[in-house]
Protein backbone atom coordinates (compact mmCIF):
# COMPACT_ATOMS: atom_id res chain seq x y z
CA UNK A 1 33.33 99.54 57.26
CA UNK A 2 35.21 97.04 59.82
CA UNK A 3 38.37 97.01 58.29
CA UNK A 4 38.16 100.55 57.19
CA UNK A 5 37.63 101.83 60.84
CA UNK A 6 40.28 99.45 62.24
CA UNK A 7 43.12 100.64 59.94
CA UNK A 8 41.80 104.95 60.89
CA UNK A 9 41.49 103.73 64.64
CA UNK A 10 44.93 102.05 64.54
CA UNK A 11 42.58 99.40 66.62
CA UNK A 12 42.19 95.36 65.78
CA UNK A 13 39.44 94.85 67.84
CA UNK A 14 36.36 96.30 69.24
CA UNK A 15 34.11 95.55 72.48
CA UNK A 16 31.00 94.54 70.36
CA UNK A 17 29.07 95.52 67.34
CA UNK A 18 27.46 98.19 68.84
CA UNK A 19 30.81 99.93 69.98
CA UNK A 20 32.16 99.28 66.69
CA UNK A 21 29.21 101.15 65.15
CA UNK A 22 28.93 103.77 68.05
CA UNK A 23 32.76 104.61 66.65
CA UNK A 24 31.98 104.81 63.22
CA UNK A 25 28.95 107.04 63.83
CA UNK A 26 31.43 109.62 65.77
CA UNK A 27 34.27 109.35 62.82
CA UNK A 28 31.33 110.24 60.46
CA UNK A 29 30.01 112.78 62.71
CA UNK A 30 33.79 114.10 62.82
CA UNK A 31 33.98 114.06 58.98
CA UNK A 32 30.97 116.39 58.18
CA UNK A 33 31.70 118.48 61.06
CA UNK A 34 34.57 119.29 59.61
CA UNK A 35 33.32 119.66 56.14
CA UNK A 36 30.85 122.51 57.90
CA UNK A 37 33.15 124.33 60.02
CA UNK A 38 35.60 124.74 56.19
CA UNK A 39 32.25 126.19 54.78
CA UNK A 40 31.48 128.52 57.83
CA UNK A 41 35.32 129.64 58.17
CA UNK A 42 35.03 131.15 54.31
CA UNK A 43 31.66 133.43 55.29
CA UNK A 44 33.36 134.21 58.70
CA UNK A 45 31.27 132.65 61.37
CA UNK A 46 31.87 129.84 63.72
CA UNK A 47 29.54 126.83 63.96
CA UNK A 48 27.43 128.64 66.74
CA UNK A 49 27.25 131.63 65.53
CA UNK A 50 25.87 130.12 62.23
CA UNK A 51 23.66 127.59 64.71
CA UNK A 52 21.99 131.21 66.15
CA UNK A 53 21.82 132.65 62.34
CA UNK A 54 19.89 129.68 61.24
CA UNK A 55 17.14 129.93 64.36
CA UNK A 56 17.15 133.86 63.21
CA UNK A 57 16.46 133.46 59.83
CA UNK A 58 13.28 131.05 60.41
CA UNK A 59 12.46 133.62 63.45
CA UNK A 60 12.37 136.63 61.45
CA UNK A 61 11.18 139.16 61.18
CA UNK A 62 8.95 138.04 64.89
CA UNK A 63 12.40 137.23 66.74
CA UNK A 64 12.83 134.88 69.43
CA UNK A 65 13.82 135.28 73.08
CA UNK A 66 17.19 134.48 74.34
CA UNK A 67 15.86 131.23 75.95
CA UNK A 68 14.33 130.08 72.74
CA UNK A 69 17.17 130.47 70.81
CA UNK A 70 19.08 128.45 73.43
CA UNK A 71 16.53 125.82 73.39
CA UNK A 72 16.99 125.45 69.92
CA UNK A 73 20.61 125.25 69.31
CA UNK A 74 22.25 122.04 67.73
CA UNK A 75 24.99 122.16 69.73
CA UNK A 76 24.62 123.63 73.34
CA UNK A 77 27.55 125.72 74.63
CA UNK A 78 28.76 124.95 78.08
């Protein structure tokens, strides 16, 4: 994936392996981000509101508090 990742960065050279592979794990992490926010955008929901949906769904029909939802989001909102 070296080459591949230097032509997308527009970069010859990295610090050390584990940069190299710290970069590729965020253009990956980019890619299916992506791919999920194109699938939520056609049911009409953003990524956290279908992050809360999911905890719902395996919560129902007992529910969960607010702070248990928030302690199990993917992605925390500031």
């Amino acid at each position: 994936m070296g080459d591949t990742l230097r032509r997308r960065l527009g970069q010859t050279t990295f610090e050390s392996r584990h940069h190299e592979a710290l970069l590729g794990l965020m253009m990956a992490a980019g890619s299916v981000i992506d791919a999920v926010e194109q699938v939520c955008e056609k049911h009409g929901v953003t990524r956290g509101q279908y992050n809360v949906l999911r905890i719902l769904r395996g919560a129902h029909p007992e529910g969960h508090a607010r702070c248990e939802i928030a302690r199990r989001l993917i992605e925390r909102a500031p």
